[in-house]
C-alpha atoms as a PDB file:
ATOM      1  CA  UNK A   1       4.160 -10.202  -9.725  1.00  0.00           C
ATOM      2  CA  UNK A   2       2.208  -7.286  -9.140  1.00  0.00           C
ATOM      3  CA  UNK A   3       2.872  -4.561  -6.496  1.00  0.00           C
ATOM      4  CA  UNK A   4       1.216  -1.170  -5.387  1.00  0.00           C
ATOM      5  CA  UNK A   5       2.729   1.899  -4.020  1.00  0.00           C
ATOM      6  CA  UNK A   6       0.354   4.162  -2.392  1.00  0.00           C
ATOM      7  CA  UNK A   7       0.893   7.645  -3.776  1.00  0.00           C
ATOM      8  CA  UNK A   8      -0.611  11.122  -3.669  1.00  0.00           C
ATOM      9  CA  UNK A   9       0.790  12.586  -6.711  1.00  0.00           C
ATOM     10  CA  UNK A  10       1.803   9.452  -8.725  1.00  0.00           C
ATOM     11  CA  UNK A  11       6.003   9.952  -8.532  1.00  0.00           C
ATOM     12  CA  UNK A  12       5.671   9.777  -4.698  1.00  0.00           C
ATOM     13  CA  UNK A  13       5.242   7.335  -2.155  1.00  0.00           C
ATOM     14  CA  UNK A  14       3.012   8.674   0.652  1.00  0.00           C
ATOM     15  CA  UNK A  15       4.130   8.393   3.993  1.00  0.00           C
ATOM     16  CA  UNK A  16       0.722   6.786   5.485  1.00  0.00           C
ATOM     17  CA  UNK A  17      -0.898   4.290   3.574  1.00  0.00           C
ATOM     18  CA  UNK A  18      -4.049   5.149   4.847  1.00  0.00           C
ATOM     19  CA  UNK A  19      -4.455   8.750   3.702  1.00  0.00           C
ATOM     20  CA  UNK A  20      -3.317   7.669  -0.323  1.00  0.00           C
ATOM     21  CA  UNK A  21      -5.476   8.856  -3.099  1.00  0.00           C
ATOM     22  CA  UNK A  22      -4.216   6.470  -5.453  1.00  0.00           C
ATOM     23  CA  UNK A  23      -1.787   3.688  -6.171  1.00  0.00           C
ATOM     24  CA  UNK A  24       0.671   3.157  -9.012  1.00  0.00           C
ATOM     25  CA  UNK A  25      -0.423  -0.583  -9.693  1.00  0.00           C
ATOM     26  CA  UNK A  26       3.548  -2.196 -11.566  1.00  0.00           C
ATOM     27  CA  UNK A  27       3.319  -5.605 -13.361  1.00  0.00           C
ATOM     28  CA  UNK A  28       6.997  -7.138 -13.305  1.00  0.00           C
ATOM     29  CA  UNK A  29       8.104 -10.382 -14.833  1.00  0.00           C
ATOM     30  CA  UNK A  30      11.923 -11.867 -13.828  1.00  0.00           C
ATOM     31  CA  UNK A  31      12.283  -7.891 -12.160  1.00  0.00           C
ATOM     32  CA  UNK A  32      11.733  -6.471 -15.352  1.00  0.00           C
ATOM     33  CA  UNK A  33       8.454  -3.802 -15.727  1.00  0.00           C
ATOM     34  CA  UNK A  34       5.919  -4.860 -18.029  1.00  0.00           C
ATOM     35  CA  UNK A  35       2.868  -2.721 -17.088  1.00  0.00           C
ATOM     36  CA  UNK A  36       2.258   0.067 -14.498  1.00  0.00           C
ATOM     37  CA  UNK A  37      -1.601   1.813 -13.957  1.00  0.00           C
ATOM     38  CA  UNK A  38      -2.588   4.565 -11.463  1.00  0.00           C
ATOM     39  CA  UNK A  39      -5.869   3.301  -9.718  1.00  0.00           C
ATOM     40  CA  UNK A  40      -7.933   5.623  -7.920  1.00  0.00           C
ATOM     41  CA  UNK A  41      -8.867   4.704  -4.371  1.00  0.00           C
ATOM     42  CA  UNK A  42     -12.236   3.325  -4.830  1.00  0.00           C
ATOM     43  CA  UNK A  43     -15.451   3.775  -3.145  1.00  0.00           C
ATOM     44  CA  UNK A  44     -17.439   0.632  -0.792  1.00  0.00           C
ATOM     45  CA  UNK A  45     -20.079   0.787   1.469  1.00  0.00           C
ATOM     46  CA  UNK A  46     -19.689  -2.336   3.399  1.00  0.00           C
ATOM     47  CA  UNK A  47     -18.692  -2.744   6.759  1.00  0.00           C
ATOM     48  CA  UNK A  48     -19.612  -2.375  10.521  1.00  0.00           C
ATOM     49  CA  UNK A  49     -17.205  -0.861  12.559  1.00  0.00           C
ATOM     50  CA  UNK A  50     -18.222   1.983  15.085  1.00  0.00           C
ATOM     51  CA  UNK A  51     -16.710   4.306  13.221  1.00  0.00           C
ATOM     52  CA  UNK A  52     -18.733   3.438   9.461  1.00  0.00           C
ATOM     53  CA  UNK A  53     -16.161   6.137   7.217  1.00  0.00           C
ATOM     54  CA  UNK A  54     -13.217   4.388   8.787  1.00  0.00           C
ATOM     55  CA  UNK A  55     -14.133   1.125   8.174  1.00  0.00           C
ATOM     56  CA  UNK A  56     -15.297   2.027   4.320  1.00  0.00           C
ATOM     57  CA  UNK A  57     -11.931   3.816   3.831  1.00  0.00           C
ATOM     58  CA  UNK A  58     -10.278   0.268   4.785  1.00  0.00           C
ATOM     59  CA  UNK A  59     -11.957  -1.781   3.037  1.00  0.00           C
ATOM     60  CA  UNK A  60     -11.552   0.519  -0.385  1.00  0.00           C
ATOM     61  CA  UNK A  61      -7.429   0.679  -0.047  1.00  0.00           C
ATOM     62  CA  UNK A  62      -7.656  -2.659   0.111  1.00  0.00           C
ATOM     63  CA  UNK A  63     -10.290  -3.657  -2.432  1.00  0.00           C
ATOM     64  CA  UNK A  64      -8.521  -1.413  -4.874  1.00  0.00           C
ATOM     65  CA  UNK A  65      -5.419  -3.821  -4.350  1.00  0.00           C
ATOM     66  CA  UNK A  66      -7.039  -6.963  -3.823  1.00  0.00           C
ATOM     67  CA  UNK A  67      -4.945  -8.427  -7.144  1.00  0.00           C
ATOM     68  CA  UNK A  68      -1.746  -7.179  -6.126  1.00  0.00           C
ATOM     69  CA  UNK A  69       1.181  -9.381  -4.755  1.00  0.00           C
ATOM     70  CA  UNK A  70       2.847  -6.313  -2.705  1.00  0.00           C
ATOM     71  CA  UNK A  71       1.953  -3.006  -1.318  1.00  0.00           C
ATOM     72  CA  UNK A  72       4.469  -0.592  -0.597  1.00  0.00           C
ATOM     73  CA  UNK A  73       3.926   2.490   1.861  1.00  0.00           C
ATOM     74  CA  UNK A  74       5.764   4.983   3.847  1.00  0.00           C
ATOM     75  CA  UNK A  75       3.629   3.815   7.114  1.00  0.00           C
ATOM     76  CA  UNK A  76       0.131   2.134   7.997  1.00  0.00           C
ATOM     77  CA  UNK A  77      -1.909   1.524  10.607  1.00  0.00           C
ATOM     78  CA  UNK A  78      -1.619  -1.924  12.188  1.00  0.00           C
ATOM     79  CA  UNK A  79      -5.190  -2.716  11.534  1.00  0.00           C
ATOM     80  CA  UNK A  80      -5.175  -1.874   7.962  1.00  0.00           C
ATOM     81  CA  UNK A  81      -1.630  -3.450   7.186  1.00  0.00           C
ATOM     82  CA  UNK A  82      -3.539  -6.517   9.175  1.00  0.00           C
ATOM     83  CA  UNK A  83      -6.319  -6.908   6.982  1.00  0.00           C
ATOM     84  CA  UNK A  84      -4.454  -6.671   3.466  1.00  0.00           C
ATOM     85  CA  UNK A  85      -1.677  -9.515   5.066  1.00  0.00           C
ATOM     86  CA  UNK A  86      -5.306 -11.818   5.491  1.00  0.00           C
ATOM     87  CA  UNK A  87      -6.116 -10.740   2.101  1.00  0.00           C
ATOM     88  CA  UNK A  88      -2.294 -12.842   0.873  1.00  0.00           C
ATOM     89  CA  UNK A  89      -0.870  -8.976   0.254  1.00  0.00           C
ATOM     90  CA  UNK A  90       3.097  -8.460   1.393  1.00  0.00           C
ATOM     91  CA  UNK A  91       3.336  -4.795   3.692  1.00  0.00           C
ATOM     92  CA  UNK A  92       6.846  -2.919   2.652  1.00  0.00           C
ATOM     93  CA  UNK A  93       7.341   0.013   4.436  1.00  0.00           C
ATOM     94  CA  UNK A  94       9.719   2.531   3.291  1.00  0.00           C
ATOM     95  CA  UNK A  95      11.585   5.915   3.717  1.00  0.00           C
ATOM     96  CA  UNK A  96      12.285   5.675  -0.261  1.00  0.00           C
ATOM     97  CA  UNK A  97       9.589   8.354  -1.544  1.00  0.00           C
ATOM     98  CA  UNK A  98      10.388   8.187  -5.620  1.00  0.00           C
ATOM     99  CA  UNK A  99       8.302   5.730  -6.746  1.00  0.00           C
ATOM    100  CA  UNK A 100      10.628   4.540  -9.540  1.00  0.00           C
ATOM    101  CA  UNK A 101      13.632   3.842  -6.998  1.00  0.00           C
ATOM    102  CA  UNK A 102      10.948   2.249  -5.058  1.00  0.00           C
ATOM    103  CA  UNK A 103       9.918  -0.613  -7.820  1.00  0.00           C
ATOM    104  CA  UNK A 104      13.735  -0.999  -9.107  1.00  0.00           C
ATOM    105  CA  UNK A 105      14.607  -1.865  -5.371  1.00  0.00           C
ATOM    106  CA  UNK A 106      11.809  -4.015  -4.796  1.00  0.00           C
ATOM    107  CA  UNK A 107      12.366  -5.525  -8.516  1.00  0.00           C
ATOM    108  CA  UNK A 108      16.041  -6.358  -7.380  1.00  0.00           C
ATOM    109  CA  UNK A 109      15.221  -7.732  -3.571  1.00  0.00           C
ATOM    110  CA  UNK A 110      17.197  -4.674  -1.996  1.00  0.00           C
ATOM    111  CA  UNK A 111      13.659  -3.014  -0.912  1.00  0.00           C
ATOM    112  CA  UNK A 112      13.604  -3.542   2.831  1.00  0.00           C
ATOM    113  CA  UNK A 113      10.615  -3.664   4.559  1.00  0.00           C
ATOM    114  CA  UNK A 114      10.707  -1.301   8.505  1.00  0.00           C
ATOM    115  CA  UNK A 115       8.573  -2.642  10.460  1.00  0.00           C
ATOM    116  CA  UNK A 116       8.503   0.157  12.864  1.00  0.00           C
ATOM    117  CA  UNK A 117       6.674   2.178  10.550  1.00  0.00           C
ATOM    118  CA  UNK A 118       3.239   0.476  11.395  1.00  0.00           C
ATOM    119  CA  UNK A 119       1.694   2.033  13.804  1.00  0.00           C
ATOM    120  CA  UNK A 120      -1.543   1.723  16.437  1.00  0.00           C
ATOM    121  CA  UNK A 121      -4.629   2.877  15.265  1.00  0.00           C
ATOM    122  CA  UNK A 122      -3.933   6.377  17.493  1.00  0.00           C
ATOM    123  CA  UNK A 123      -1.211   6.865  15.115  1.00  0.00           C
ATOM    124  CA  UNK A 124       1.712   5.303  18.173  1.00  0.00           C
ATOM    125  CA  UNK A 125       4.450   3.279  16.092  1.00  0.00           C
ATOM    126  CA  UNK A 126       5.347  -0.030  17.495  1.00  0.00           C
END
């Protein structure tokens, strides 16, 4: 199992997926950690939406998770947290910010996932 919290200053979890710098990438095996990596959000120029930087921004959070089981956030925007659920990846969104907290909950099953932290593209939550 391999999850990714979207961070700023890799002890953190953001609060909006979509403005992360990075993710700390955690291996676990039976809920024990085996491996953790910061990954820079990459760059990507595919993609065609009418606004180009938007789209590119997308498709690099998710391409720089594309081998990760989980993603854990404080909040994302619906279309974003749509495409990585296409791509196979679970959504957790949070109000737990330290990161290690974060990946013992999640490790244990006690992580629960708010739904009513994604929000609309215009930044409304739902």
């Amino acid at each position: 199992m391999r999850i990714a919290l979207a961070t700023l200053n890799g002890n953190t979890v953001t609060g909006h997926f979509g403005r992360t710098k990075a993710f700390v990438v955690v291996d676990l095996d039976d809920g024990v950690e085996t491996k953790r990596e910061t990954r820079e959000v990459g760059s990507c120029t595919q993609g065609n939406h009418p606004d180009p930087e938007h789209r590119r921004r997308h498709h690099d959070l998710v391409d720089t998770v594309h081998d990760c089981d989980a993603v854990i956030a404080g909040g994302i925007g619906i279309p974003v947290q749509d495409r990585l659920q296409e791509a196979g990846i679970e959504v957790v969104l949070t109000d737990i910010r330290v990161i290690d907290e974060a990946v013992q909950r999640y490790a244990a099953g006690t992580l629960t996932h708010d739904a009513g932290r994604a929000h609309a593209p215009d930044g409304n939550h739902h």
